[in-house]
Each structure stands twice: as C-alpha cells, then as structure tokens.
C-alpha atoms as a PDB file:
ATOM      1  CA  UNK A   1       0.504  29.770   5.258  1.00  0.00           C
ATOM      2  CA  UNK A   2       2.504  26.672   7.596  1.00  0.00           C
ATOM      3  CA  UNK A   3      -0.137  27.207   9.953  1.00  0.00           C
ATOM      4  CA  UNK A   4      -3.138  27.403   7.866  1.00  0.00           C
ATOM      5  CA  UNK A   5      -2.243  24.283   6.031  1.00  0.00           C
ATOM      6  CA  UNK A   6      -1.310  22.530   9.501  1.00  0.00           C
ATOM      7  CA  UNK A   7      -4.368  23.167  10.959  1.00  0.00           C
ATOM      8  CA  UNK A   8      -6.371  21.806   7.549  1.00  0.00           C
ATOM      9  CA  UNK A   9      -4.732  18.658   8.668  1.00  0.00           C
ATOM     10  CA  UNK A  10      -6.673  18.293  12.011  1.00  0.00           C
ATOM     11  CA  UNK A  11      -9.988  18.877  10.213  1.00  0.00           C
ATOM     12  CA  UNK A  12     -10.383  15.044   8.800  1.00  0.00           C
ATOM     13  CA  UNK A  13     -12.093  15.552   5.040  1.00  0.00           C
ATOM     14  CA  UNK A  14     -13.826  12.970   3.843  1.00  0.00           C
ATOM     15  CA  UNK A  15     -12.415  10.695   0.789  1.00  0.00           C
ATOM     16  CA  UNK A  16     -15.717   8.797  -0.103  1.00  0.00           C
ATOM     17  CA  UNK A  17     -19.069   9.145  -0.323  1.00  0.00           C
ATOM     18  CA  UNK A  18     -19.867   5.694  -0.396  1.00  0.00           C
ATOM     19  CA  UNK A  19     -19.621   3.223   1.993  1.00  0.00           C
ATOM     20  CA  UNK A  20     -16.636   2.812   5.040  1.00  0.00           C
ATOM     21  CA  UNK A  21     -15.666  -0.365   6.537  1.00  0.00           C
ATOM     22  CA  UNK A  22     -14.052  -1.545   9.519  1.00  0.00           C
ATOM     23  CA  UNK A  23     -10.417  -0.548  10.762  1.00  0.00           C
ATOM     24  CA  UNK A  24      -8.481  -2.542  13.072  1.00  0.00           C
ATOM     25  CA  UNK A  25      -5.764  -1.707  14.664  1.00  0.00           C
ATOM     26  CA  UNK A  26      -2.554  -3.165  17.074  1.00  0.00           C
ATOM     27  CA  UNK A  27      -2.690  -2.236  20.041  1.00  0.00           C
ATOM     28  CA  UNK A  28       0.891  -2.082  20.844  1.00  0.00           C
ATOM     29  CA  UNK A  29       1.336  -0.082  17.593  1.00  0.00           C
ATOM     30  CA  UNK A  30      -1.331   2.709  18.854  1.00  0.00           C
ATOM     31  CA  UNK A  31       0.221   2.783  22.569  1.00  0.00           C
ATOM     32  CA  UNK A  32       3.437   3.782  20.680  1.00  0.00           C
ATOM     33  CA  UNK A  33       1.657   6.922  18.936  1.00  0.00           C
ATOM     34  CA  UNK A  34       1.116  10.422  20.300  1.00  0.00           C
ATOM     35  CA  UNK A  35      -2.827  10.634  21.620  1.00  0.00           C
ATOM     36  CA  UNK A  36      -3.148  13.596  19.438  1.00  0.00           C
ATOM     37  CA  UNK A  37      -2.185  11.476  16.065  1.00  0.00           C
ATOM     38  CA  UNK A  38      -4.965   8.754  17.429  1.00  0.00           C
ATOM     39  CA  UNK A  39      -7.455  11.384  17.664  1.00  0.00           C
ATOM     40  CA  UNK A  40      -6.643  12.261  14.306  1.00  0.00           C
ATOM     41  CA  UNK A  41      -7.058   8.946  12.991  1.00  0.00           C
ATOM     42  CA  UNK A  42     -10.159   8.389  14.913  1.00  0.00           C
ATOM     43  CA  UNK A  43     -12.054  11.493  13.729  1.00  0.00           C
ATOM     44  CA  UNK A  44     -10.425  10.727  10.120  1.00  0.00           C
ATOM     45  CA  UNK A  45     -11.952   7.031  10.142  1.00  0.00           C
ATOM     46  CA  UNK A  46     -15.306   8.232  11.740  1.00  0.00           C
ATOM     47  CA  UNK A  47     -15.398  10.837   9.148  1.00  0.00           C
ATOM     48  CA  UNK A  48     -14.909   8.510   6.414  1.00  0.00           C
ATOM     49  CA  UNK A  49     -17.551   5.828   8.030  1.00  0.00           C
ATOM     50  CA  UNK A  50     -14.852   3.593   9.424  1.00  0.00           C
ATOM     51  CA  UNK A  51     -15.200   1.609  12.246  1.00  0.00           C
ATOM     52  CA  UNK A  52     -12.239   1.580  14.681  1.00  0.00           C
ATOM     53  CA  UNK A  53     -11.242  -1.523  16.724  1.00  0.00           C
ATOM     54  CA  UNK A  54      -8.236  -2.183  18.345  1.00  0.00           C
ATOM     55  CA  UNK A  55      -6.999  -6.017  18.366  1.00  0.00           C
ATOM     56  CA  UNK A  56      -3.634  -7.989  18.669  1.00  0.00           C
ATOM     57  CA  UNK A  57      -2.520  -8.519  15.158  1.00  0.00           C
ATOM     58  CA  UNK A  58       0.454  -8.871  13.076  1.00  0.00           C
ATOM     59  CA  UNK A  59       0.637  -5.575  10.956  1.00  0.00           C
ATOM     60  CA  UNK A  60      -0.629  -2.211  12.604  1.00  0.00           C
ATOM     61  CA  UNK A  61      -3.655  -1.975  10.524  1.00  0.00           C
ATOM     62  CA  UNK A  62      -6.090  -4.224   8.767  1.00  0.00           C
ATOM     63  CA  UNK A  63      -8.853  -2.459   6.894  1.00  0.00           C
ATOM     64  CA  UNK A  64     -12.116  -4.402   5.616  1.00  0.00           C
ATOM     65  CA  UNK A  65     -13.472  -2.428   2.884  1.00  0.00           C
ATOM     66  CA  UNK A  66     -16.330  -3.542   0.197  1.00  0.00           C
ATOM     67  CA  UNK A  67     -15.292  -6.999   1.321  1.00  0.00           C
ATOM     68  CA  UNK A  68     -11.256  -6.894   0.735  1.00  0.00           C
ATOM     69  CA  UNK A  69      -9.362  -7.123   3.095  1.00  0.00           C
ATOM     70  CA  UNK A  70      -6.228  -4.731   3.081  1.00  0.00           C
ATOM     71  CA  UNK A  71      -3.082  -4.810   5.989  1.00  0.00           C
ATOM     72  CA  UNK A  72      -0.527  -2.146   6.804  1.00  0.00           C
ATOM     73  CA  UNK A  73       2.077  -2.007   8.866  1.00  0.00           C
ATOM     74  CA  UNK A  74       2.929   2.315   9.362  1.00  0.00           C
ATOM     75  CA  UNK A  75       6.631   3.228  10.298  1.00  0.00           C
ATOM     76  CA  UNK A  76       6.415   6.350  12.129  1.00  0.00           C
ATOM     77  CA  UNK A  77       9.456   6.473  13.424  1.00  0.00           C
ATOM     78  CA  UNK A  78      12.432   5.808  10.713  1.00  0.00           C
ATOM     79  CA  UNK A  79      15.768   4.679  12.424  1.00  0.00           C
ATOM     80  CA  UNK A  80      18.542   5.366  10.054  1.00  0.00           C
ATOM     81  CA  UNK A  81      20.855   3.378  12.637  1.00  0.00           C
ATOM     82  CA  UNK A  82      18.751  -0.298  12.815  1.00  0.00           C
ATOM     83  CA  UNK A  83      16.252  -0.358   9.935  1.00  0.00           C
ATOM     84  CA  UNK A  84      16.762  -4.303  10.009  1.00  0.00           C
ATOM     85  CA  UNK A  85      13.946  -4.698  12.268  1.00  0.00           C
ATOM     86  CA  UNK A  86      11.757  -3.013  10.047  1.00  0.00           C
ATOM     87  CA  UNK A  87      12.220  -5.216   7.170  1.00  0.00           C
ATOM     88  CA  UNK A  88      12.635  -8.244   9.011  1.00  0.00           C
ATOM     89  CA  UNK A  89       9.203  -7.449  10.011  1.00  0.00           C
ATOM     90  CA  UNK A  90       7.849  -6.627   6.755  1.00  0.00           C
ATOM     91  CA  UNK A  91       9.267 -10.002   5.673  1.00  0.00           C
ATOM     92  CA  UNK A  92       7.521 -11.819   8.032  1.00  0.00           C
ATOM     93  CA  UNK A  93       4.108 -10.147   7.930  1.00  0.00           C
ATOM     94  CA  UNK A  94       4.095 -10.522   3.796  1.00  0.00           C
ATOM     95  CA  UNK A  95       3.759 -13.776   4.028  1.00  0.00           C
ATOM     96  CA  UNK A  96       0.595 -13.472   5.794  1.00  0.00           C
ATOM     97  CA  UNK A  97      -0.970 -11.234   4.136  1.00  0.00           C
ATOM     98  CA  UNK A  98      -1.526 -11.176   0.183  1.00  0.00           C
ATOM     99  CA  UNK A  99      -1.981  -7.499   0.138  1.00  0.00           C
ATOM    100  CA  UNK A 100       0.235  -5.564   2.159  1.00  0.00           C
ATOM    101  CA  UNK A 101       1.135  -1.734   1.975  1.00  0.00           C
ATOM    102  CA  UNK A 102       4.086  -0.624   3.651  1.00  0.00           C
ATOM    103  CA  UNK A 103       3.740   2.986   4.793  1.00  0.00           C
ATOM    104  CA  UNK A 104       7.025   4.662   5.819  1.00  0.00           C
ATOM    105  CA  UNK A 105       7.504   8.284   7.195  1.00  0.00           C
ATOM    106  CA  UNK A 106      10.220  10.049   6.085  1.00  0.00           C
ATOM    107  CA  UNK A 107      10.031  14.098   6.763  1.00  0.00           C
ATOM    108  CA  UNK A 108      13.371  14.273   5.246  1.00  0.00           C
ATOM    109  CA  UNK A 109      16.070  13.805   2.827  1.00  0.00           C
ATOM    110  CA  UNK A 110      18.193  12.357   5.032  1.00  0.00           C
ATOM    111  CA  UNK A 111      15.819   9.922   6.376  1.00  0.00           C
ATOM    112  CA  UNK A 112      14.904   9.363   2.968  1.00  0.00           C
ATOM    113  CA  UNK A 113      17.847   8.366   1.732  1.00  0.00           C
ATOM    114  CA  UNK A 114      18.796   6.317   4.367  1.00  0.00           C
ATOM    115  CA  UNK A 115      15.573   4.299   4.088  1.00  0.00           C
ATOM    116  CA  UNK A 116      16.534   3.989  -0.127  1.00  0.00           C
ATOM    117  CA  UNK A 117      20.119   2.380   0.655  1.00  0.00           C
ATOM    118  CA  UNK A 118      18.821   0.312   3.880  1.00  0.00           C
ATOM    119  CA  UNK A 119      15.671  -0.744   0.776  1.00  0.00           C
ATOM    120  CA  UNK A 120      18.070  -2.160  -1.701  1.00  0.00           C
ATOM    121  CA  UNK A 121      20.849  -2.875   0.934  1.00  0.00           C
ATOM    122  CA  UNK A 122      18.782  -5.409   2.123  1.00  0.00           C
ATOM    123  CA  UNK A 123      17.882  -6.713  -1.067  1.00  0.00           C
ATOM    124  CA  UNK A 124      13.705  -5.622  -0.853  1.00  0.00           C
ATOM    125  CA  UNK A 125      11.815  -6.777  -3.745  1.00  0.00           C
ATOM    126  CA  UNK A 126      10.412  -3.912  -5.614  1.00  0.00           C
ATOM    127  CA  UNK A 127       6.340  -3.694  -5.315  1.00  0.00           C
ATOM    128  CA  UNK A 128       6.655  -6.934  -2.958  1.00  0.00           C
ATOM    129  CA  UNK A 129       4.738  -5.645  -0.482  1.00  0.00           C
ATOM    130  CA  UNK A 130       4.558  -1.225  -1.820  1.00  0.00           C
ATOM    131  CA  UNK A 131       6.539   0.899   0.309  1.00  0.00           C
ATOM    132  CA  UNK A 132       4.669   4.241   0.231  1.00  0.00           C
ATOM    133  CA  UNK A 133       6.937   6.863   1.720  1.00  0.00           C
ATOM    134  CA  UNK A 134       5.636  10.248   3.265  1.00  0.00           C
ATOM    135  CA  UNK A 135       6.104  13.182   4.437  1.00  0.00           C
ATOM    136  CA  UNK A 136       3.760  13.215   7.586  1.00  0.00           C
ATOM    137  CA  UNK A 137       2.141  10.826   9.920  1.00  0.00           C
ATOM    138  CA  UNK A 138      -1.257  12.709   8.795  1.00  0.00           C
ATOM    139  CA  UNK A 139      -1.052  12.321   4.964  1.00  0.00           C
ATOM    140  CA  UNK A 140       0.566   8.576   5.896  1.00  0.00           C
ATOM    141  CA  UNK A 141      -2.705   7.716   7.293  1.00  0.00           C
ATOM    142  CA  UNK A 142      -4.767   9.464   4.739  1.00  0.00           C
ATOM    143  CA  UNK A 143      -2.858   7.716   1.874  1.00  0.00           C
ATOM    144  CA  UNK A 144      -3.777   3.843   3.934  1.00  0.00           C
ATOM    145  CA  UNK A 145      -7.261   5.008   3.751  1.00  0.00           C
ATOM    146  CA  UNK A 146      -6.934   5.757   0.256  1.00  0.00           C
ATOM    147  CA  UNK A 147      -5.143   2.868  -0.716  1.00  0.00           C
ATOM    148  CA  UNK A 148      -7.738   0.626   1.548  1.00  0.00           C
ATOM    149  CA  UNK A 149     -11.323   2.388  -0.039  1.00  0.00           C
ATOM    150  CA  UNK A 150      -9.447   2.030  -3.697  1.00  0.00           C
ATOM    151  CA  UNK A 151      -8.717  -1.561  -2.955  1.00  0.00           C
ATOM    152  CA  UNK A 152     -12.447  -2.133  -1.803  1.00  0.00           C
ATOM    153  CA  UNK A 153     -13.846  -0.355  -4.618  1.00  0.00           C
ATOM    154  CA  UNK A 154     -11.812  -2.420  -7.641  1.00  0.00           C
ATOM    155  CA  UNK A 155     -13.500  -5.905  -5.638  1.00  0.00           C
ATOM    156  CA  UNK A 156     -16.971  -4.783  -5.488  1.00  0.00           C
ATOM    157  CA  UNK A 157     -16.820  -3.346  -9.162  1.00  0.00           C
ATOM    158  CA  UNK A 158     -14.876  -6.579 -10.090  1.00  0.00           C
ATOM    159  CA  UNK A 159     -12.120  -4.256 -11.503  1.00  0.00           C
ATOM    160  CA  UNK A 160      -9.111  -6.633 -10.450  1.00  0.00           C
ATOM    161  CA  UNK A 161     -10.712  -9.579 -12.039  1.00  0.00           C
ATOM    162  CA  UNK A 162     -11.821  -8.052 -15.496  1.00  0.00           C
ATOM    163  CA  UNK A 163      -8.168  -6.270 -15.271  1.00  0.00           C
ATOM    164  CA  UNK A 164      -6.564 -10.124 -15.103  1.00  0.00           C
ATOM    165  CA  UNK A 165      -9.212 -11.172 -17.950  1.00  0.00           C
ATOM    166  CA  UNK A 166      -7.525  -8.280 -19.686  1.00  0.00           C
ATOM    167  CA  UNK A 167      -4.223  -9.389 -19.491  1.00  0.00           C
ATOM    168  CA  UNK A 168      -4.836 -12.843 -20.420  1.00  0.00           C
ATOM    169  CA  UNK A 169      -6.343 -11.876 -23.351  1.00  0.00           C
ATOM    170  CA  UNK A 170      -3.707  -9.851 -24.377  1.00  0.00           C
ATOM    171  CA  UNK A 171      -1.184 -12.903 -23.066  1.00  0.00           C
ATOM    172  CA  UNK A 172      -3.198 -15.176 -25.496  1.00  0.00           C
ATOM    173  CA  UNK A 173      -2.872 -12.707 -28.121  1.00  0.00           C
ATOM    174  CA  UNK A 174       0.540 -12.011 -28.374  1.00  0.00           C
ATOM    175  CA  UNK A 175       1.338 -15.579 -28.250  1.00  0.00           C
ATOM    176  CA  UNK A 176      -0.622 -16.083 -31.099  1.00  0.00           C
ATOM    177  CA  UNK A 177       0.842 -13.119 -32.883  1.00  0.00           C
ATOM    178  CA  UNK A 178       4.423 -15.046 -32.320  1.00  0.00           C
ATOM    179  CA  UNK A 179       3.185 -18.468 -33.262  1.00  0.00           C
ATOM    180  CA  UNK A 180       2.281 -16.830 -37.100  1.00  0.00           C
ATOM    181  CA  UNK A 181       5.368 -14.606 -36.853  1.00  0.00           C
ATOM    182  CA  UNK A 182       7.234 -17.953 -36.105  1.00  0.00           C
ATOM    183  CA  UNK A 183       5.550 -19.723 -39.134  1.00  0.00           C
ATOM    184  CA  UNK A 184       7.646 -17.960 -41.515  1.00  0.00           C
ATOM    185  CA  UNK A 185      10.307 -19.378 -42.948  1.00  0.00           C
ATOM    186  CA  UNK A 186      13.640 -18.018 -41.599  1.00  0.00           C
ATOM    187  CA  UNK A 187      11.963 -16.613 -38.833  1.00  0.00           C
ATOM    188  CA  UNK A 188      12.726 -17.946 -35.074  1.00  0.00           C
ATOM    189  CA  UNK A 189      11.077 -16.982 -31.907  1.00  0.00           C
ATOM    190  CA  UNK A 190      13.777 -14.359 -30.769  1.00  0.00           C
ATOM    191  CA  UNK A 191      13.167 -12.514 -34.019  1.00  0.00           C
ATOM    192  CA  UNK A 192       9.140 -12.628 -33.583  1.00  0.00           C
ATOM    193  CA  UNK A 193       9.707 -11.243 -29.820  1.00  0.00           C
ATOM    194  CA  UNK A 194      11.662  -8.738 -31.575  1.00  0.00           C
ATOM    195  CA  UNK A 195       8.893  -7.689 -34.008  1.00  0.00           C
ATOM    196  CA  UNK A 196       6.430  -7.588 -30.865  1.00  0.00           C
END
C-alpha cells in the first residue's frame, strides 16, 4: 500500500480546471533541491497550467494567479539545532510581501516539536505570515499550489473584498447594538459587551 500511494505522488493530478498562472521560483532555493523533487514540481505546475520561471527573489516562490500575487518561502530541510535562520528569514521577507505562506516540512514528531518550541521560543506571531507544516516535500508543494489558486480565485470573484464589507457591517452593527444597550440607564459599556 506505501508503494502504491508513493508512486500516486509522482503522477501530478490536477487541482483546477480553470485557469493557471505563472510560478517563479529562486534559483538558489531550486539548486538546493533533489532534481527528482523539481521534476515533480515541474510536471505538477505544467499539469495545473502553471508557468515555471526561475528568478533571483527573496522568498522561494512567488505565484501570480487570477491577478494576486502570492510568495512562499518552503523549508525542506528542518534543523532542530539552528532554526534562527529560518525565522530571521521569514521576518525579513514578511515585510515584503503582504501575503506570505510559510511552508515547513516536518516528517516527524520530533522535528515537529522542535519546530513548535523554536515557533513560540522565538516569539512568532500566530497567522503573521501561516506556517503550514507537512509531512512531505510533495504534499508541501501541492498545498502552495492550493493555497496560491485559492488566493487567485477569492480576487477574481471579489471574495476578500465582499468578506471585509461583511465584517464591517457586522463591526457597524454591533456598535450600534452597544450604543442602545449603553442608553439604558444603569447600564455601562462593559456590561453591553457583556450582553454581546
């Protein structure tokens, strides 16, 4: 059964039907990979109507998809011993990118762990950028694809924007919930956030 589902992985399925986009990569990052894991993400990103180019940038991958752009940097290689590199890096590169996905491989629970204590160790703020652990370099790079076609998708259906219309609304509703709450005699604003 190992084998059967290992060798699914090197058949790249499609996510989408609709559309692809443009993938660039480092080029340091993809001279540190094995060739086998490039042809994987080659055939993945041609399967998925991605365009591939290789370029000196910051993170390891920038993806333009239905006109978002979405960057990436993908730890491979976990190192329980030094992981200050890492998020010095991811530091550095969030402030250059507004959305940035963090992938990190971690095949096991010691690796795991380690990345969790190094995380709050050195005091990472949660969902700023999203670390996405996983358990293989294949489903790592299937989950970036994911992330970067859902990402493209909410901008060209103007999700993100009716989603932040949304809140406000909601924002501007609950404040004027608390401004009649507050109206009441005897009652404060503490006690109306209480009643929300």
């Amino acid at each position: 059964m190992a084998n059967s589902k290992s060798s699914q992985r090197n058949v790249p399925n499609p996510l989408c039907t609709t559309g692809g986009g443009v993938c660039m990569m480092n080029k340091q990052w993809r001279d540190e990979q094995h060739p086998s894991f490039i042809n994987f993400i080659s055939s993945f990103l041609a399967a998925n109507s991605f365009r591939l180019n290789f370029v000196p940038i910051a993170p390891d991958c920038i993806f333009n998809c239905g006109g978002s752009s979405v960057a990436f940097i993908f730890v491979t290689k976990w190192d329980c011993a030094n992981p200050i590199p890492i998020f010095t890096r991811v530091t550095k590169v969030k402030g250059q990118f507004a959305n940035l996905y963090v992938v990190v491989s971690l095949p096991t629970k010691e690796l795991n762990d380690s990345f969790v204590r190094a995380y709050f160790k050195l005091g990472m703020e949660i969902g700023r950028p999203t670390f996405v652990p996983v358990q293989d370099l294949e489903m790592g790079f299937e989950n970036i694809v994911k992330i970067a076609h859902a990402r493209g998708e909410c901008k060209r259906q103007g999700v993100v924007s009716r989603l932040k219309a949304e809140r406000e609304q909601a924002v501007q509703g609950i404040d004027v919930f608390q401004r009649v709450i507050t109206s009441i005699p005897g009652i404060d604003s503490h006690d109306a956030v209480a009643v929300i």
